[in-house]
Protein backbone atom coordinates (compact mmCIF):
# COMPACT_ATOMS: atom_id res chain seq x y z
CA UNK A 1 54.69 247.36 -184.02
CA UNK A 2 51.09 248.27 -182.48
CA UNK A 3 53.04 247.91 -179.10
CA UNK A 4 55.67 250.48 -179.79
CA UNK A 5 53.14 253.31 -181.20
CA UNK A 6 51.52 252.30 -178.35
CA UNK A 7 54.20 253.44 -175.45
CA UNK A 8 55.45 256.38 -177.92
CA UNK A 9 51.74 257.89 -177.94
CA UNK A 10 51.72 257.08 -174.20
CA UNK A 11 55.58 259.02 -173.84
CA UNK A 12 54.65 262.07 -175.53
CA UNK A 13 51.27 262.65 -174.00
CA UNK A 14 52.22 261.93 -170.51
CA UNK A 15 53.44 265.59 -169.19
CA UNK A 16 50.68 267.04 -170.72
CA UNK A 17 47.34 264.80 -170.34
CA UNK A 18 47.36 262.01 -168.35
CA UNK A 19 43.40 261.82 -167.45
CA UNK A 20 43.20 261.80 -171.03
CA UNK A 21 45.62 259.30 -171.81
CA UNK A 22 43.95 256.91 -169.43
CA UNK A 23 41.01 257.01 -171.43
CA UNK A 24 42.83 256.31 -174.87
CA UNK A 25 44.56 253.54 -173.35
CA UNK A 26 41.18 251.83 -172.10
CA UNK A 27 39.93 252.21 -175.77
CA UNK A 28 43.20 251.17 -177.79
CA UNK A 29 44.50 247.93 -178.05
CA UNK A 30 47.41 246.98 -177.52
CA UNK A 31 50.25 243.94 -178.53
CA UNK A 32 51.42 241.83 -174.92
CA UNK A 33 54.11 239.23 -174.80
CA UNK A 34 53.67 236.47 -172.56
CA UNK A 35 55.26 233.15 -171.62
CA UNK A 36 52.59 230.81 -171.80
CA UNK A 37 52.45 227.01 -171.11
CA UNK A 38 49.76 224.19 -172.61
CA UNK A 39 50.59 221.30 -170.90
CA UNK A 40 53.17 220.11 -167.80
CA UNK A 41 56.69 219.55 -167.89
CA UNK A 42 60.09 220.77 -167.87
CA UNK A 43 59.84 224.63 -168.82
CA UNK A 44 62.59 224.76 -171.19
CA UNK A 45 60.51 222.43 -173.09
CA UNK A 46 56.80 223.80 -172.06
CA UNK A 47 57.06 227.69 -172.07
CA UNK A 48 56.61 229.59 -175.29
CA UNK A 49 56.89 233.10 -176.25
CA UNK A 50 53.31 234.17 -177.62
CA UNK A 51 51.41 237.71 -178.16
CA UNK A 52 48.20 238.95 -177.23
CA UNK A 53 46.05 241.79 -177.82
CA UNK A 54 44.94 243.39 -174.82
CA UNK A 55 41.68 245.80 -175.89
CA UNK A 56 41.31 248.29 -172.50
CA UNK A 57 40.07 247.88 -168.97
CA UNK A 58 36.58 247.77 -167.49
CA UNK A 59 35.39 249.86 -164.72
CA UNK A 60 37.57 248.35 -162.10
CA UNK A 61 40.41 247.21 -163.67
CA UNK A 62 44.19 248.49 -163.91
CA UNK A 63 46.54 247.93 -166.89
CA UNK A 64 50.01 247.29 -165.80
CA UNK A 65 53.00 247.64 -167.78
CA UNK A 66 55.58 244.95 -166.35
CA UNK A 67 58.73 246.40 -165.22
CA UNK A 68 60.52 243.15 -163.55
CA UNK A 69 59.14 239.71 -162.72
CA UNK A 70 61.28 236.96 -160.89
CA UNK A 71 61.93 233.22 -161.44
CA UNK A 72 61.54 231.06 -158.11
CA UNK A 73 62.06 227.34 -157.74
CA UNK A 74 58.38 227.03 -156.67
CA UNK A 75 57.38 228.74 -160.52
CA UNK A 76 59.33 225.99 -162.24
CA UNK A 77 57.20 223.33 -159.65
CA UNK A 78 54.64 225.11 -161.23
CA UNK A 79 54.96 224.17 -164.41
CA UNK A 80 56.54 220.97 -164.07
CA UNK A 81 52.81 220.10 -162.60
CA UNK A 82 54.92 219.02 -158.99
CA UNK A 83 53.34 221.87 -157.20
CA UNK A 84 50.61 221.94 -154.96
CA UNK A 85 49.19 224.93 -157.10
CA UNK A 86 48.13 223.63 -160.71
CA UNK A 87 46.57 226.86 -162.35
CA UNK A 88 44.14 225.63 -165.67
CA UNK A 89 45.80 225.58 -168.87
CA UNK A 90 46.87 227.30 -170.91
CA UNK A 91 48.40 229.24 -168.19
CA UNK A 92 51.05 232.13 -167.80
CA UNK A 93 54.14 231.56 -165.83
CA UNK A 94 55.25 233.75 -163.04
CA UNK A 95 53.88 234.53 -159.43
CA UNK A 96 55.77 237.76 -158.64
CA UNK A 97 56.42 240.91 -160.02
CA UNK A 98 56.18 244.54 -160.45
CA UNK A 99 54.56 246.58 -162.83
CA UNK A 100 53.60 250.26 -163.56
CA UNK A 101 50.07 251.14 -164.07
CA UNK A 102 49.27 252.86 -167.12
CA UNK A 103 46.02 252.61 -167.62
CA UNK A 104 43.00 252.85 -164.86
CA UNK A 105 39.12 251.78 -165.25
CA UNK A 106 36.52 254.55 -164.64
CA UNK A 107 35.71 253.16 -160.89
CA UNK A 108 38.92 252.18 -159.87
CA UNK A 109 39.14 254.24 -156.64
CA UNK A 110 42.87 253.50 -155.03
CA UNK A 111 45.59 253.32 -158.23
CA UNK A 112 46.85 256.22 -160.61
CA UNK A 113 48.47 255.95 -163.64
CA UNK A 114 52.11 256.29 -162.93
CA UNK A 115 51.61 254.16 -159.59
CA UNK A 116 53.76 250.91 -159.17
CA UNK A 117 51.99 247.58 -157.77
CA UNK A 118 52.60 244.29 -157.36
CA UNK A 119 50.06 240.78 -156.83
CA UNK A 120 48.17 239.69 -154.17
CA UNK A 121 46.88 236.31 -155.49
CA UNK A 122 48.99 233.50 -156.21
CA UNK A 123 49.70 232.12 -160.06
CA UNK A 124 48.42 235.67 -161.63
CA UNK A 125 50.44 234.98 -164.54
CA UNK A 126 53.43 237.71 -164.26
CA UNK A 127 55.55 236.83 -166.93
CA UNK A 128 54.16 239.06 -169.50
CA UNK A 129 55.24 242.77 -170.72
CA UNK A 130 50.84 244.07 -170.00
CA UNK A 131 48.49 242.68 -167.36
CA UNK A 132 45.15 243.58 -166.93
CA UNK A 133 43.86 242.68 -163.11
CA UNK A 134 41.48 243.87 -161.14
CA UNK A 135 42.41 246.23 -158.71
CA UNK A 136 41.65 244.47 -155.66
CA UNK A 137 44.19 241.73 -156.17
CA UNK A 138 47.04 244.02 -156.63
CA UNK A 139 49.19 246.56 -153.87
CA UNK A 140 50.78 249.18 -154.37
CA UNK A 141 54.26 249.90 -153.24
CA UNK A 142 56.41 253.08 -153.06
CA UNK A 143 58.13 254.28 -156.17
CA UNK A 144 61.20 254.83 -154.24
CA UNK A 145 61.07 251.13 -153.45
CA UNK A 146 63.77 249.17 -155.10
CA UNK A 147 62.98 247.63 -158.15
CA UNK A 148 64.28 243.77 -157.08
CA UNK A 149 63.32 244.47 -153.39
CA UNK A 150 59.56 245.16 -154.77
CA UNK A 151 59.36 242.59 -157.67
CA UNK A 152 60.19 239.71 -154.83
CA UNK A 153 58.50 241.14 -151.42
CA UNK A 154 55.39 238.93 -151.78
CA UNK A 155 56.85 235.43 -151.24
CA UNK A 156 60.55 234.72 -149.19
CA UNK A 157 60.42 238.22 -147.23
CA UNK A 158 56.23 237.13 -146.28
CA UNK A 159 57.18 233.47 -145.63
CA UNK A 160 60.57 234.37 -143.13
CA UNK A 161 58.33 237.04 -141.48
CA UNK A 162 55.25 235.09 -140.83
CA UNK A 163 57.32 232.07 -139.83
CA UNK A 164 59.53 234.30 -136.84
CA UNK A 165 55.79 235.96 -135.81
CA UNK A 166 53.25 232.83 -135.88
CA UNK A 167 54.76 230.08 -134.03
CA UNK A 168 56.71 231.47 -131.33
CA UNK A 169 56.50 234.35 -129.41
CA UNK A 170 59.98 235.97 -129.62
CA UNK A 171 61.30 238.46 -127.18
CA UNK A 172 64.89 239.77 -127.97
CA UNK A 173 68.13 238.30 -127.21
CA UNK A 174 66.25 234.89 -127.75
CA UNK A 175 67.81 232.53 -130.70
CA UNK A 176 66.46 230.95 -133.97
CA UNK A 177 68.20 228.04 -135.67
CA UNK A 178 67.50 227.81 -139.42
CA UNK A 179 69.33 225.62 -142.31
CA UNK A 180 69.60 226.86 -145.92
CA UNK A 181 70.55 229.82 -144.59
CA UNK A 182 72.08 231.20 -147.73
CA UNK A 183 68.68 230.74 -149.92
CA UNK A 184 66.29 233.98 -150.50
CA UNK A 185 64.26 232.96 -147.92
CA UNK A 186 67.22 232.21 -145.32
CA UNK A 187 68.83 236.02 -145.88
CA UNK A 188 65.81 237.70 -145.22
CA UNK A 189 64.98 236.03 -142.12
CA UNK A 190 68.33 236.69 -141.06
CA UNK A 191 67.97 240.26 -141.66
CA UNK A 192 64.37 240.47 -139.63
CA UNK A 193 66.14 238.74 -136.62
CA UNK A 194 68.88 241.44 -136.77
CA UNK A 195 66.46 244.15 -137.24
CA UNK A 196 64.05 242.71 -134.50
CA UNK A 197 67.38 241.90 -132.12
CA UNK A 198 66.53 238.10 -132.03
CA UNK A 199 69.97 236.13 -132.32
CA UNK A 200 70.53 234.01 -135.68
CA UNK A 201 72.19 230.35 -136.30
CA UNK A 202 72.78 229.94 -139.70
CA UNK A 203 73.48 226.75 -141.29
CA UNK A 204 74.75 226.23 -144.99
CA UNK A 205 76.63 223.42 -146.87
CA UNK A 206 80.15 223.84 -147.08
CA UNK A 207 81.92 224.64 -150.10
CA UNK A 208 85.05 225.94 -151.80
CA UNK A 209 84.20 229.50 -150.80
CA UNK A 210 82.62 228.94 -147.58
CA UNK A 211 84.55 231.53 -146.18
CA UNK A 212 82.73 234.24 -148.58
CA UNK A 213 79.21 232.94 -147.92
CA UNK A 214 80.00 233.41 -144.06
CA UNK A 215 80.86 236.94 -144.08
CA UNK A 216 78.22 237.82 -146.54
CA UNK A 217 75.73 236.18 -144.47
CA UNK A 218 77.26 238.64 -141.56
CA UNK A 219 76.69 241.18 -143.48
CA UNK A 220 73.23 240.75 -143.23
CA UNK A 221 73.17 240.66 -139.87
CA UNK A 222 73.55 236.81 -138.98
CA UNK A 223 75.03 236.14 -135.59
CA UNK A 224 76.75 232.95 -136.35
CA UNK A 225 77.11 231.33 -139.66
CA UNK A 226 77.99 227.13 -139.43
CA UNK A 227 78.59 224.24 -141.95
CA UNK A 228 75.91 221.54 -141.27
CA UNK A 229 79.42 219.86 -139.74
CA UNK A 230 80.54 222.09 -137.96
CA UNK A 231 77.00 222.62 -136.28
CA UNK A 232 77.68 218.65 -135.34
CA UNK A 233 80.82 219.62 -133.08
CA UNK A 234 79.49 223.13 -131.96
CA UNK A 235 79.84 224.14 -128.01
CA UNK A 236 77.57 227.15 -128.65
CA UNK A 237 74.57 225.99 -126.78
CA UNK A 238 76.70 223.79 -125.05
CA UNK A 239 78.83 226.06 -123.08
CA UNK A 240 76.20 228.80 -123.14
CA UNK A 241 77.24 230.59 -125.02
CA UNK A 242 73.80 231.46 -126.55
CA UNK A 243 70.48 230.07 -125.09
CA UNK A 244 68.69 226.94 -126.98
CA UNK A 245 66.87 228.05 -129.55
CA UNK A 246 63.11 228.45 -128.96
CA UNK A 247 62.63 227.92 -132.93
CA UNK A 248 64.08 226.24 -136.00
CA UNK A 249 63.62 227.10 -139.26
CA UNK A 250 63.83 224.04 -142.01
CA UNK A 251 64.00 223.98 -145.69
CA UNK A 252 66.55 221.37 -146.36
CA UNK A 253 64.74 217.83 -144.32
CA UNK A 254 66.62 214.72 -143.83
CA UNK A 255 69.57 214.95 -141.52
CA UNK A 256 70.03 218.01 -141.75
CA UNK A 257 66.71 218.99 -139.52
CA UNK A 258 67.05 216.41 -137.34
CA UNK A 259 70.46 218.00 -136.39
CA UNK A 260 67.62 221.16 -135.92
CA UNK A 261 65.98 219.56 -133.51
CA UNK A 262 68.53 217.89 -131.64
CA UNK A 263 69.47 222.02 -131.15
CA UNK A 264 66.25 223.01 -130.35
CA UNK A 265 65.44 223.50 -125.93
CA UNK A 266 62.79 221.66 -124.21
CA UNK A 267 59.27 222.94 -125.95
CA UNK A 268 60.69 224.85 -128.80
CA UNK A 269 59.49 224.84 -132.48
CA UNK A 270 60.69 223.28 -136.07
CA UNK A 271 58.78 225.27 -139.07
CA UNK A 272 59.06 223.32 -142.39
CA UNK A 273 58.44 225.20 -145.68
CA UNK A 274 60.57 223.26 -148.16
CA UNK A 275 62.43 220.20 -148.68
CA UNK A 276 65.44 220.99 -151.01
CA UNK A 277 67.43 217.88 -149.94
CA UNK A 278 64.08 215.79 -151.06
CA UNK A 279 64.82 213.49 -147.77
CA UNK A 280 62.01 213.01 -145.57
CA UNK A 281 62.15 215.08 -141.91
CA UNK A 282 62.62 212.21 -139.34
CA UNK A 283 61.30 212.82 -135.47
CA UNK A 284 63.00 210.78 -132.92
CA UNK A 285 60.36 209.97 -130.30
CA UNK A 286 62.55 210.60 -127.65
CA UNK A 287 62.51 214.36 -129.36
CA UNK A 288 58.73 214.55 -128.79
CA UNK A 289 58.33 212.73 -125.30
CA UNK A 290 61.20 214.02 -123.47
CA UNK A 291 61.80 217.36 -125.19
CA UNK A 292 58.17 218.50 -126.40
CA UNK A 293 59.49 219.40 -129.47
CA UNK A 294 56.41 220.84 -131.89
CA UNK A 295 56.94 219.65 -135.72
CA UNK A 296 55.11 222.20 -138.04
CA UNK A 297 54.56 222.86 -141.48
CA UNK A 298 54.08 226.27 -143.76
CA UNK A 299 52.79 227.29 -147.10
CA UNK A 300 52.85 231.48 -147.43
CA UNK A 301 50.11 230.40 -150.12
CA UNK A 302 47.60 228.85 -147.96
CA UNK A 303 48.09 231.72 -144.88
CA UNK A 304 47.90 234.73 -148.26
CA UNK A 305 44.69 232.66 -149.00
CA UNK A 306 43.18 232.19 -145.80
CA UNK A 307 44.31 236.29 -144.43
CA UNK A 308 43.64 237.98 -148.09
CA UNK A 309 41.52 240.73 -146.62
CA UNK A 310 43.10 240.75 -143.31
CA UNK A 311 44.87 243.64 -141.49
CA UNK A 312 47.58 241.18 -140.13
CA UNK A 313 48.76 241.21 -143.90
CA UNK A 314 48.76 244.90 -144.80
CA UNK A 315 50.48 245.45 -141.75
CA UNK A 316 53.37 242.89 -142.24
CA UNK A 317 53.27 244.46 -145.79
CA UNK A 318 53.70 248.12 -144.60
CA UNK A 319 56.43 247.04 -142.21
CA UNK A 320 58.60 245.29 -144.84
CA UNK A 321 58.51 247.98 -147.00
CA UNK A 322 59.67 250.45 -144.08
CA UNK A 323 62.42 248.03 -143.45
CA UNK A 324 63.39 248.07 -147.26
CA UNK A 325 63.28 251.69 -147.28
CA UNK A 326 64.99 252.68 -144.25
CA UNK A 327 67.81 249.97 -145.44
CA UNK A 328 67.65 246.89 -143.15
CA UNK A 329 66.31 245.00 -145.54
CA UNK A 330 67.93 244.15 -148.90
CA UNK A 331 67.84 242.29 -151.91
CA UNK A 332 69.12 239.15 -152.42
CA UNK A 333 71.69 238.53 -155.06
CA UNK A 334 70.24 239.13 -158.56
CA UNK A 335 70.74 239.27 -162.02
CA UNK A 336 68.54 240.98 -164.66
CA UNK A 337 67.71 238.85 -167.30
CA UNK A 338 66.44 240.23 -170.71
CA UNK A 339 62.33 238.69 -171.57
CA UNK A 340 63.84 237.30 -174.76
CA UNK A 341 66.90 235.85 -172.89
CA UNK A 342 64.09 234.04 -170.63
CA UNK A 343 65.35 230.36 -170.97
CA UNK A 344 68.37 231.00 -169.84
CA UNK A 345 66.80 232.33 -166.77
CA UNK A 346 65.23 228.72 -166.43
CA UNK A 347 68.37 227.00 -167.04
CA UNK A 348 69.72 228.41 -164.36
CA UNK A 349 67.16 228.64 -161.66
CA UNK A 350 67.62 225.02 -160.54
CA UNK A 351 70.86 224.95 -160.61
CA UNK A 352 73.11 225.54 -157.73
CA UNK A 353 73.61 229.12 -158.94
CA UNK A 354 69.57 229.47 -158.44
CA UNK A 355 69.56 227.40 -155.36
CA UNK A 356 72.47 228.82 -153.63
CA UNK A 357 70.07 232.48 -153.16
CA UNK A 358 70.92 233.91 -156.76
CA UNK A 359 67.59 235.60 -158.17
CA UNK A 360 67.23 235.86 -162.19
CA UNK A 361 64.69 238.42 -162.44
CA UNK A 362 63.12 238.81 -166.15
CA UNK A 363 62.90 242.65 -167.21
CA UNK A 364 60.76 243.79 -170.02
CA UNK A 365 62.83 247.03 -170.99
């Protein structure tokens, strides 16, 4: 109840006040929801609904109201304790988000109330109607910004954008190779190259409705769209058709990227930032004497950590959000998910629904 006098107070004095309401809000307290977790393990079975009062923000804090907050594979690692991040318990699930600010400290210099913003530190806990952070760990983003494309810009769109800028120095015309094409990840890389004119090979599983997922992933912008067999029998670098590629993106391992590789010209570069077919990646030593091929390995979280301050991130921040809002970038597929209605969100994460690129996104409204 305290939470809905709360917002109606907050409604009705908006148009009128809103220095004033500011101030209220850092003195009243207020009733949260949160999805909280005590120990590891599987999150149907960990995660609980809890409140919390929130009492008001210091000097240099911002109160956000949550608007939408995803669930990605790596925040069920999370709490399954198979992640390489393992916040201290109790902890709150959820690593991405967006929220509304309502609420502003007396010092804080760059936030309004009324202003959108979303995390910049990893395992901030955004599965929770109110957050209070501090405001140098949040950014904000354009109200005009779609709601999805916002709550998920600070992990797949970062992680395919640093990958195609840090380990290769692309010119256009020249071709990436990249497997799990279809996850979140895979589409917005695709979508970069297009928008950057760098040619795409996109790899996926086949399927039943294989012919779907290729001209979606068109679409998007990919420039050829192969079943890990067909990419077996293909005459595309071949014939020359299309150059080598000069990099390879890999999320699956096993076969899979040593079929990468075997793609790859003389020199070129395989990135790997995930392992969904949990088979180890495999280097032929021919691969490395003969061809030079360069195995690497990338965690968004370790280059967010070790760039937090830097301008190389605000910039590739300020340029994905021009590409969102001037349309070449989009959303993946998504489905709003009620906060109440959160374990069936988890339920279907990990499945092939969740796997396959499908975002459930909680909303708090």
């Amino acid at each position: 109840m305290a939470n809905r006098i709360f917002k109606s107070s907050y409604v009705l004095q908006k148009a009128a006040a809103p220095r004033s309401i500011s101030y209220s809000i850092r003195r009243q307290s207020i009733i949260a929801s949160k999805l909280v977790f005590t120990q590891y393990g599987e999150p149907r079975n960990v995660l609980r609904k809890e409140s919390e009062e929130l009492n008001g923000v210091n000097d240099k804090q911002v109160l956000l109201k949550m608007l939408a907050a995803p669930i990605n594979p790596a925040d069920m690692n999370t709490i399954q304790g198979t992640y390489a991040v393992k916040p201290k318990l109790p902890a709150v699930g959820g690593n991405e988000g967006v929220g509304e600010i309502v609420s502003v400290g007396n010092n804080v210099k760059n936030f309004a109330v009324g202003d959108r913003a979303v995390p910049l530190v990893n395992a901030l806990g955004t599965w929770r109607s109110h957050l209070i952070v501090s405001e140098e760990n949040i950014l904000k983003v354009p109200k005009e910004l779609g709601l999805v494309e916002a709550a998920t810009i600070t992990v797949n769109p970062t992680t395919a954008f640093r990958m195609l800028k840090d380990f290769v120095n692309l010119k256009e015309n020249d071709v990436v190779i990249q497997n799990g094409a279809n996850s979140t990840c895979g589409q917005y890389a695709i979508q970069l190259c297009k928008a950057w004119g760098i040619k795409s090979v996109n790899i996926v599983r086949n399927r039943q409705t294989i012919n779907d997922l290729k001209l979606y992933l068109k679409e998007l912008g990919a420039d050829h769209v192969l079943t890990e067999e067909e990419l077996r029998q293909t005459d595309l670098f071949r014939s020359k058709k299309l150059p080598k590629p000069k990099l390879a993106l890999n999320c699956v391992g096993g076969k899979s990227a040593t079929e990468l590789m075997r793609q790859l010209e003389t020199g070129g570069v395989i990135v790997t930032y995930g392992g969904m077919s949990r088979e180890p990646v495999t280097v032929a030593t021919s691969a490395l004497i003969f061809k030079d091929i360069r195995i690497v390995g990338y965690w968004m979280t370790r280059w967010s950590n070790e760039n937090a301050k830097s301008p190389a991130r605000f910039n590739m921040y300020d340029e994905l959000i021009d590409l969102m809002r001037n349309g070449k970038l989009r959303a993946p597929v998504f489905e709003f998910v009620r906060f109440d209605n959160f374990k069936n969100a988890l339920e279907n994460t990990l499945t092939a629904k969740g796997m396959a690129g499908k975002k459930y996104i909680l909303q708090f409204e």
